[in-house]
N, C-alpha and C. Protein backbone atom coordinates (compact mmCIF):
# COMPACT_ATOMS: atom_id res chain seq x y z
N UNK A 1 82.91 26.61 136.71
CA UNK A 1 82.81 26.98 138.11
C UNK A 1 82.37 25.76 138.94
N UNK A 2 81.23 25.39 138.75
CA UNK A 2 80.95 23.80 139.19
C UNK A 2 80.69 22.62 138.74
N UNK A 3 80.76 21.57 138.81
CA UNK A 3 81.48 20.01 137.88
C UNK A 3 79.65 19.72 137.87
N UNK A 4 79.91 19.74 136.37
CA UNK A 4 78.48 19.08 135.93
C UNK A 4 77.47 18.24 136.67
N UNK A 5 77.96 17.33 137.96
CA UNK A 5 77.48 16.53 139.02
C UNK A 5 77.04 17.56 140.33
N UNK A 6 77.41 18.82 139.97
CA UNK A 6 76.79 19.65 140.97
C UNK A 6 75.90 20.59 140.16
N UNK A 7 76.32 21.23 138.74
CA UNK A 7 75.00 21.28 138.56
C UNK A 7 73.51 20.71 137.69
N UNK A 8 73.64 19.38 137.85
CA UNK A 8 72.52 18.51 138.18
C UNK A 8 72.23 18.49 138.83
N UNK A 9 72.92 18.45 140.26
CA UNK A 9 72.48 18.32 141.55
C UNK A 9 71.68 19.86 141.95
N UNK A 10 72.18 20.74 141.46
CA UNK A 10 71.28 21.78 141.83
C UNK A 10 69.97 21.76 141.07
N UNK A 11 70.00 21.61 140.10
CA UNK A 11 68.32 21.08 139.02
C UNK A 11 67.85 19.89 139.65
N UNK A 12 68.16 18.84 139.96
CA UNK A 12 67.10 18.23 140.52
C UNK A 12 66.65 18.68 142.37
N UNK A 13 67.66 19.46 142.59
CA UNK A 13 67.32 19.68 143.81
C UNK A 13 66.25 20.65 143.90
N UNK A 14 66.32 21.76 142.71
CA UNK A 14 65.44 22.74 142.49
C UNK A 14 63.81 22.30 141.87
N UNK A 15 63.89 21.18 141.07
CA UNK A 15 63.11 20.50 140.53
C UNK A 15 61.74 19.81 141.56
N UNK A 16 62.63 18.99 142.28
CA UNK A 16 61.94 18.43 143.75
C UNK A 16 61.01 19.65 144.48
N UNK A 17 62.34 20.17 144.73
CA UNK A 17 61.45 21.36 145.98
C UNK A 17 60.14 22.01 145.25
N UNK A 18 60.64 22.41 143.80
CA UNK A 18 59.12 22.60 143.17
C UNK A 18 58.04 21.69 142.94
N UNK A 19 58.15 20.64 143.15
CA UNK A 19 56.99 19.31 143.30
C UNK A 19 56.48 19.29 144.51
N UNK A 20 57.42 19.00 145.34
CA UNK A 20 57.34 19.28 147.28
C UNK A 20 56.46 20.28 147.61
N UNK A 21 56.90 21.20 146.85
CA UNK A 21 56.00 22.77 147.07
C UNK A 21 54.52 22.64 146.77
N UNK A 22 54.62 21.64 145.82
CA UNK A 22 52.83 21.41 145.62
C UNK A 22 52.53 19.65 146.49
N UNK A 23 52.87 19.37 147.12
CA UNK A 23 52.94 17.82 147.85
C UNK A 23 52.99 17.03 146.83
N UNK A 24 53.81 17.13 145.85
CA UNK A 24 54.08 15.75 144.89
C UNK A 24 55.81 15.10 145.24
N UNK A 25 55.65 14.00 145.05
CA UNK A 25 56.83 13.27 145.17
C UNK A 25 57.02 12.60 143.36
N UNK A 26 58.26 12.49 143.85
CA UNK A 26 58.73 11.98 141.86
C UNK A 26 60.00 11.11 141.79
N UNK A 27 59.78 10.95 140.63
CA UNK A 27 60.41 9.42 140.83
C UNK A 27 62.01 9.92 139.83
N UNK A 28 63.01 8.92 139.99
CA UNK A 28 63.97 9.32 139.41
C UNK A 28 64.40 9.52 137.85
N UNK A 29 63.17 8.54 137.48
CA UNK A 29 62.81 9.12 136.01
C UNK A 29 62.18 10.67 135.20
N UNK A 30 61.35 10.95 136.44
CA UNK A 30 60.93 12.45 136.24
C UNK A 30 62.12 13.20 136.32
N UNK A 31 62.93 13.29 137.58
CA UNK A 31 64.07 14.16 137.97
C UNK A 31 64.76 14.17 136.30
N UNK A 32 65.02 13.17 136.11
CA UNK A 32 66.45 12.58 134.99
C UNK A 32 65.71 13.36 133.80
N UNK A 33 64.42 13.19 133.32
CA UNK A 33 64.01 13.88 132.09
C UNK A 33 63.83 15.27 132.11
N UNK A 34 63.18 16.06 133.64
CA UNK A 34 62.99 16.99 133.41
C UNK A 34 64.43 18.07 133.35
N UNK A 35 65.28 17.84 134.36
CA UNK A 35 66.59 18.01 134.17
C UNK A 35 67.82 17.93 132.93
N UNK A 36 67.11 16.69 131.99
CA UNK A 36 67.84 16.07 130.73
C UNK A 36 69.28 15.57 131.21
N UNK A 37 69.06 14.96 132.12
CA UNK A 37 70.38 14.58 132.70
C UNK A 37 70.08 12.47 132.36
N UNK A 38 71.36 11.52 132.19
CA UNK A 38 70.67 10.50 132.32
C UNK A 38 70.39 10.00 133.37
N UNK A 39 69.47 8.93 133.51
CA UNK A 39 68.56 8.34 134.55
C UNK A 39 69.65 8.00 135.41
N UNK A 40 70.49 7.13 135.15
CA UNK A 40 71.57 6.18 136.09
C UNK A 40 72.29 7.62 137.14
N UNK A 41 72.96 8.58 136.43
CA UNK A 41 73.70 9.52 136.58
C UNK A 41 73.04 10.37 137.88
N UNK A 42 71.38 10.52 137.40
CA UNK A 42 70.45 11.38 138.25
C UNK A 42 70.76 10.43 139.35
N UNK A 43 70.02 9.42 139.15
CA UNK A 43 70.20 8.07 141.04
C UNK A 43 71.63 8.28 141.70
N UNK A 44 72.68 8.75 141.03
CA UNK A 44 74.18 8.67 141.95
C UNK A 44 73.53 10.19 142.48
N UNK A 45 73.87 10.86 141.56
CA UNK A 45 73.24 12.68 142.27
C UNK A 45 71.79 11.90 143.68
N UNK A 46 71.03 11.77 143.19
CA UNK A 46 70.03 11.74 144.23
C UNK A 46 70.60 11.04 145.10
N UNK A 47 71.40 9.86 145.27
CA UNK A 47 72.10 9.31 146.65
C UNK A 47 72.50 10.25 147.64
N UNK A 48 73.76 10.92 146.77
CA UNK A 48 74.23 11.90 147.84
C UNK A 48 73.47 12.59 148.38
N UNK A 49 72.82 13.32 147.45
CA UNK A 49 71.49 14.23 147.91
C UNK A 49 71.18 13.53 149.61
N UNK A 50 70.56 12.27 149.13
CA UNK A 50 69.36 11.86 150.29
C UNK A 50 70.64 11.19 151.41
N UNK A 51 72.06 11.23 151.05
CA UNK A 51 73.40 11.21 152.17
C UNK A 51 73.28 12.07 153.00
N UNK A 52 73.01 13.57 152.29
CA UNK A 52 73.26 14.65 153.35
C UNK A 52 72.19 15.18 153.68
N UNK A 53 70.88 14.56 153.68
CA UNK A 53 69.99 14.97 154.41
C UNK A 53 69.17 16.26 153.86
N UNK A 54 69.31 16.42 151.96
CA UNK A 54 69.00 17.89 151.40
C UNK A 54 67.93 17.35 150.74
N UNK A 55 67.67 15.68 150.02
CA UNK A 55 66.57 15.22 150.16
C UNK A 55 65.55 14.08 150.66
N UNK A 56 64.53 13.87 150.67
CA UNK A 56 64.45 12.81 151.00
C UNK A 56 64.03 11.86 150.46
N UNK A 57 64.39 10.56 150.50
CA UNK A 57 63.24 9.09 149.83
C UNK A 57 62.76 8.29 150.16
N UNK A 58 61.10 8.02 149.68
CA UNK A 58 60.51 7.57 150.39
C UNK A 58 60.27 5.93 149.15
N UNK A 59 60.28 5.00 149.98
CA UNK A 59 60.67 3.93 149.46
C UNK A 59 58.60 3.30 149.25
N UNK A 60 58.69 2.41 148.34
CA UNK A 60 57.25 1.62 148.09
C UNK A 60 56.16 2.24 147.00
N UNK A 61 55.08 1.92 146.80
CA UNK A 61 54.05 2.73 146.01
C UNK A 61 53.98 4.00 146.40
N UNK A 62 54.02 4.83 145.52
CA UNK A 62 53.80 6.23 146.07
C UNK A 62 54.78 6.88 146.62
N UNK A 63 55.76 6.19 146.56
CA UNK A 63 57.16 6.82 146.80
C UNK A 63 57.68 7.86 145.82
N UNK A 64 59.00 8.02 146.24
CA UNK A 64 59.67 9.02 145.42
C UNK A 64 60.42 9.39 146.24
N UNK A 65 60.82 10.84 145.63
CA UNK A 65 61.97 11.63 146.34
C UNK A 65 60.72 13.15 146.67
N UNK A 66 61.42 13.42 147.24
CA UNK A 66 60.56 14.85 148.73
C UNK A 66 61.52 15.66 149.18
N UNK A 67 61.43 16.99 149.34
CA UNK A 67 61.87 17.79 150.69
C UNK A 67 60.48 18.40 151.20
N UNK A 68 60.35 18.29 152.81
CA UNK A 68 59.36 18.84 153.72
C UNK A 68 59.29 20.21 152.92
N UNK A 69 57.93 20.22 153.03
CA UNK A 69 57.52 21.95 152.74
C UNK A 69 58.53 22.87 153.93
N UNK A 70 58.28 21.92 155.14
CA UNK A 70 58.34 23.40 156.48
C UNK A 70 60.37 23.26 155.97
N UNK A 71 60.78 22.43 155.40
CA UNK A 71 62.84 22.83 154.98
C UNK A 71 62.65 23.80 154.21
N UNK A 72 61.97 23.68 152.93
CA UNK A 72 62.29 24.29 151.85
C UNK A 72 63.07 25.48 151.69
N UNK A 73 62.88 26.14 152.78
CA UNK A 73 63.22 27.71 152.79
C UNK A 73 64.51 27.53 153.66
N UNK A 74 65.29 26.94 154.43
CA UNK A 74 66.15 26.17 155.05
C UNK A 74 67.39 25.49 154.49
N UNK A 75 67.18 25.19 153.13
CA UNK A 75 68.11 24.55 152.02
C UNK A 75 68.92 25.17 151.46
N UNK A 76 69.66 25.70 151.35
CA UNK A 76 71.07 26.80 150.19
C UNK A 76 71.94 26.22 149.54
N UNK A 77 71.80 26.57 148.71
CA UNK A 77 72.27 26.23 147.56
C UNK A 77 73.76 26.03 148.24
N UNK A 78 74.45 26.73 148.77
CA UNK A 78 75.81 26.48 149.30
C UNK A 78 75.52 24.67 149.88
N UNK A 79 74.54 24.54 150.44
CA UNK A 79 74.80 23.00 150.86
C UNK A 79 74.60 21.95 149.60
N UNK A 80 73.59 22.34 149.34
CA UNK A 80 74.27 21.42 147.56
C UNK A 80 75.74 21.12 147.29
N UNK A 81 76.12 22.31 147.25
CA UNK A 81 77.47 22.70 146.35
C UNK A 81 78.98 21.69 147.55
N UNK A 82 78.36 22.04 148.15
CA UNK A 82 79.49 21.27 149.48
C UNK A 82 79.17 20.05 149.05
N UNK A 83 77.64 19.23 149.34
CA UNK A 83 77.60 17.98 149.36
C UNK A 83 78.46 17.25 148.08
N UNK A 84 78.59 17.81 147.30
CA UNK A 84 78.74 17.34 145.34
C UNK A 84 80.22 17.89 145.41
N UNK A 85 80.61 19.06 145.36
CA UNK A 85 81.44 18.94 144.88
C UNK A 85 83.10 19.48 146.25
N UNK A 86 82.34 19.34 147.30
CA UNK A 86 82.93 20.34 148.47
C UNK A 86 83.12 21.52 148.59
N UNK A 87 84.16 22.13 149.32
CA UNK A 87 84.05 23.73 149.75
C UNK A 87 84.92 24.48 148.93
N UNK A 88 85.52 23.98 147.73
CA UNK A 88 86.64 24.39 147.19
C UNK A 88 86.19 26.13 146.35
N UNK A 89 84.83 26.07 146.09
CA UNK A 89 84.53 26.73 145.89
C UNK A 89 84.55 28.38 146.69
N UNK A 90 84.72 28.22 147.56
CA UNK A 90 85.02 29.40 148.71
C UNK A 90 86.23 29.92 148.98
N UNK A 91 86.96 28.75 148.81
CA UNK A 91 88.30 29.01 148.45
C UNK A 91 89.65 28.88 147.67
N UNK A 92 89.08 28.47 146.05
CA UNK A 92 89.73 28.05 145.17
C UNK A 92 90.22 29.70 144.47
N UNK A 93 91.21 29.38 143.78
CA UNK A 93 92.23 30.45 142.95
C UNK A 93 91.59 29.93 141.53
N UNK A 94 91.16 31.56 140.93
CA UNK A 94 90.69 31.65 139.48
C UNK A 94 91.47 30.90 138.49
N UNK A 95 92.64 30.76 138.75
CA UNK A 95 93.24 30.09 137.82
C UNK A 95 93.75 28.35 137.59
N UNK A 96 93.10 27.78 138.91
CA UNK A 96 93.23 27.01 139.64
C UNK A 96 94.29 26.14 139.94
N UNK A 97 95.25 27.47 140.55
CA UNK A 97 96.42 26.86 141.54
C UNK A 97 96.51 26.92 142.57
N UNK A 98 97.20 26.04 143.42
CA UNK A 98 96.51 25.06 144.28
C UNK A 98 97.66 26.20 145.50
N UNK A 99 98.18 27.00 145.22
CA UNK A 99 98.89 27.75 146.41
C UNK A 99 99.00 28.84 146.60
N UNK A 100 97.83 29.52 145.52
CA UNK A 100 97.50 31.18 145.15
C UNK A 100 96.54 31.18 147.06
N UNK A 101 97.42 32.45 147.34
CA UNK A 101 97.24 33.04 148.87
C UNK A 101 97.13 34.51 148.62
N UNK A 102 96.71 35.17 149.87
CA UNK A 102 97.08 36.49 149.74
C UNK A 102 98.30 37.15 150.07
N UNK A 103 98.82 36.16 150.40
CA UNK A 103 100.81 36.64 149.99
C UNK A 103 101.47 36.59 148.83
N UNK A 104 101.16 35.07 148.96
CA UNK A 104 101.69 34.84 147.38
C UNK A 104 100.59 34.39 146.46
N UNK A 105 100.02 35.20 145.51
CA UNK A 105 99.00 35.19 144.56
C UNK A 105 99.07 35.09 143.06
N UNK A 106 97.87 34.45 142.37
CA UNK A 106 98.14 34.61 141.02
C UNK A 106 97.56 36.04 140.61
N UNK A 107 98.04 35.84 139.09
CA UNK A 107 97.82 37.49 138.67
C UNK A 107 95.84 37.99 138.80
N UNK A 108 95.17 36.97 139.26
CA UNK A 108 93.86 37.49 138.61
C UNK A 108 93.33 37.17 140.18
N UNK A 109 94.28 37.45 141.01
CA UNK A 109 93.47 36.74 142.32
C UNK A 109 92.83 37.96 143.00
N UNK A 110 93.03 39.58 143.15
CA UNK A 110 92.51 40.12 143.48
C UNK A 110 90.80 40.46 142.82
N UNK A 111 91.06 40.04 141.22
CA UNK A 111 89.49 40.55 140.93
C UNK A 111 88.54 39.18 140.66
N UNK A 112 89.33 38.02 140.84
CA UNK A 112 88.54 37.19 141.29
C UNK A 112 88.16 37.01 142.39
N UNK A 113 88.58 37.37 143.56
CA UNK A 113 88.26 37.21 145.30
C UNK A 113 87.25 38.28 145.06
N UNK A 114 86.82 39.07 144.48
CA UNK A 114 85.44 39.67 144.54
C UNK A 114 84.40 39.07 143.99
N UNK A 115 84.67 38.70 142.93
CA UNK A 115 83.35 37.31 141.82
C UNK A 115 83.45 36.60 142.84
N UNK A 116 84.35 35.49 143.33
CA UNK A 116 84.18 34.49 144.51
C UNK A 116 83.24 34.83 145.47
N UNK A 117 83.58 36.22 146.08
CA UNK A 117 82.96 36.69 147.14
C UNK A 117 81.47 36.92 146.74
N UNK A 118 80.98 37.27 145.40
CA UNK A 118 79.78 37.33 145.37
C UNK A 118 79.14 36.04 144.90
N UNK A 119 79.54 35.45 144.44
CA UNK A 119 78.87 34.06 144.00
C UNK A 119 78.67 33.07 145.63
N UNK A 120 79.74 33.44 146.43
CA UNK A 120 79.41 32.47 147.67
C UNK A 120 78.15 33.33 148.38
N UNK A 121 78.11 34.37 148.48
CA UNK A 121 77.11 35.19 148.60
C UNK A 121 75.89 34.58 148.34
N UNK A 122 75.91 34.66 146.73
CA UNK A 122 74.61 34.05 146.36
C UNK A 122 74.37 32.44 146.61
N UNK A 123 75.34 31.62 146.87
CA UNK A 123 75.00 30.74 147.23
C UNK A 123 74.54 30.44 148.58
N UNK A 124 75.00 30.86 149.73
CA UNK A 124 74.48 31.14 151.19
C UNK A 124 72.85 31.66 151.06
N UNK A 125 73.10 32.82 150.48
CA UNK A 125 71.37 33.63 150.61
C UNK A 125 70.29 32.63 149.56
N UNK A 126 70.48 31.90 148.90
CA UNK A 126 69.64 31.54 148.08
C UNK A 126 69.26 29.80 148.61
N UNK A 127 67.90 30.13 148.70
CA UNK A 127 67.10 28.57 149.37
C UNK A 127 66.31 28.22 148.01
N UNK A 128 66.11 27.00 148.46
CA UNK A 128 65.19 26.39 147.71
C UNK A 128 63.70 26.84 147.56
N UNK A 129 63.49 27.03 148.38
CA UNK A 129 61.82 27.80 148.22
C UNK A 129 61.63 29.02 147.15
N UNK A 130 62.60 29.50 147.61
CA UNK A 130 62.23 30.48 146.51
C UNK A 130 62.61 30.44 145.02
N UNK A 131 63.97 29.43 144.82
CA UNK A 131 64.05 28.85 143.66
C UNK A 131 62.65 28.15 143.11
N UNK A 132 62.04 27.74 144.02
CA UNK A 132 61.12 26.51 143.34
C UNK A 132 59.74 27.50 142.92
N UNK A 133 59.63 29.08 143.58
CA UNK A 133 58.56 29.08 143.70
C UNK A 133 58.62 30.04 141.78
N UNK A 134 60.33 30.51 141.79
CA UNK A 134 59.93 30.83 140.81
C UNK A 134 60.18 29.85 139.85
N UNK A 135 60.26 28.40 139.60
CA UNK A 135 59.91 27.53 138.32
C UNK A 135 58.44 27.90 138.17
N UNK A 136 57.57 27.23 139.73
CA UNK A 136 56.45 27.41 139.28
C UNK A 136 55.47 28.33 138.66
N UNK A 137 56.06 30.03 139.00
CA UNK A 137 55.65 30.89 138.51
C UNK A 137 56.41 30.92 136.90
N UNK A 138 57.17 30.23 136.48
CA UNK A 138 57.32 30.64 135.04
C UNK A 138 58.54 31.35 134.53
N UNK A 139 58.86 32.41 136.22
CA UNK A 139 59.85 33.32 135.82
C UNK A 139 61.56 32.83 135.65
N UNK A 140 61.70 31.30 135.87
CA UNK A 140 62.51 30.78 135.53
C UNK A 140 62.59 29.15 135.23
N UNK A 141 63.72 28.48 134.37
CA UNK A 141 63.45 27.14 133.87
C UNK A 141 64.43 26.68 134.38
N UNK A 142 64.68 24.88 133.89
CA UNK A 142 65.54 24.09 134.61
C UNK A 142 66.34 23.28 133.15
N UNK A 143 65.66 23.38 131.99
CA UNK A 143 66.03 23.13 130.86
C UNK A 143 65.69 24.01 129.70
N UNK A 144 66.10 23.99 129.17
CA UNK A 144 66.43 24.38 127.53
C UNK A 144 64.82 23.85 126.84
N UNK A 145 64.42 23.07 126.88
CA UNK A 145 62.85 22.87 126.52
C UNK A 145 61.61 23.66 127.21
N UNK A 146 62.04 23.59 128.50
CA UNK A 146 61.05 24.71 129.71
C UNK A 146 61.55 26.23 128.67
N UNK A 147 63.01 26.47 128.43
CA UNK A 147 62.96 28.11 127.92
C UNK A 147 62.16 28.45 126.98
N UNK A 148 61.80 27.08 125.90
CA UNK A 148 61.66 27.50 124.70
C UNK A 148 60.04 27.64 125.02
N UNK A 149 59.26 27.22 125.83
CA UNK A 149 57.85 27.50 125.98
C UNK A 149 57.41 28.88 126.46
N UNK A 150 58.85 29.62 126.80
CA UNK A 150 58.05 30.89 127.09
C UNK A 150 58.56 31.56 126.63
């Protein structure tokens, strides 16, 4: 559904906002490990990121990467998903041909335009704040090592 460069980009984006959420900033080595993504790979993801204005970096000692507490709740996951991988997602064909319409359609296009319809759903309604607040509460992880601790 989305190209591995978007979802990294949603783990470190989710990652941050849960640091942010407590006023910590982190560096691109934290992002890259806690994510398990590699370091180099995380810095292209965090570029764009801090391109479109979803995070921010603050350059010198004590730097890092940040989103404002007062965004957090402001951020959707739909803008991730645009920045990384664009809008194709809103309007791509399950099977992914490139001229499936509602005239002329592929065979799976009616019960996929409902999954579509709910996944863009959840991407619009869903912010970062509340992603982040449940890492910190526990009730969800960002890796495969975070699952295995609880």
């Amino acid at each position: 559904m989305f190209s591995k460069t978007c979802e990294y980009a949603i783990r470190a984006s989710i990652f941050i906002a849960s640091q942010s959420y407590q006023d910590k900033r982190v560096t691109v080595k934290d992002i890259a490990e806690k994510i398990d993504s590699p370091k180099s790979f995380t810095a292209k993801i965090l570029q764009t990121l801090v391109k479109n204005n979803l995070v921010y970096s603050v350059k010198g000692i004590g730097g890092g990467f940040e989103i404002p507490k007062e965004i957090l709740n402001q951020i959707k996951l739909s803008q991730i998903v645009i920045a990384i991988d664009g809008d194709s997602i809103f309007t791509c064909c399950g099977l992914g041909l490139g001229k499936c319409s509602e005239i002329h359609h592929c065979s799976v296009h009616e019960k996929f335009k409902e999954i579509r319809s709910e996944i863009v759903s959840m991407l619009i309604s869903s912010n970062l704040e509340e992603l982040a607040i449940d890492i910190k509460s526990g009730d969800s992880f960002l890796n495969n090592w975070d699952r295995k601790k609880h």
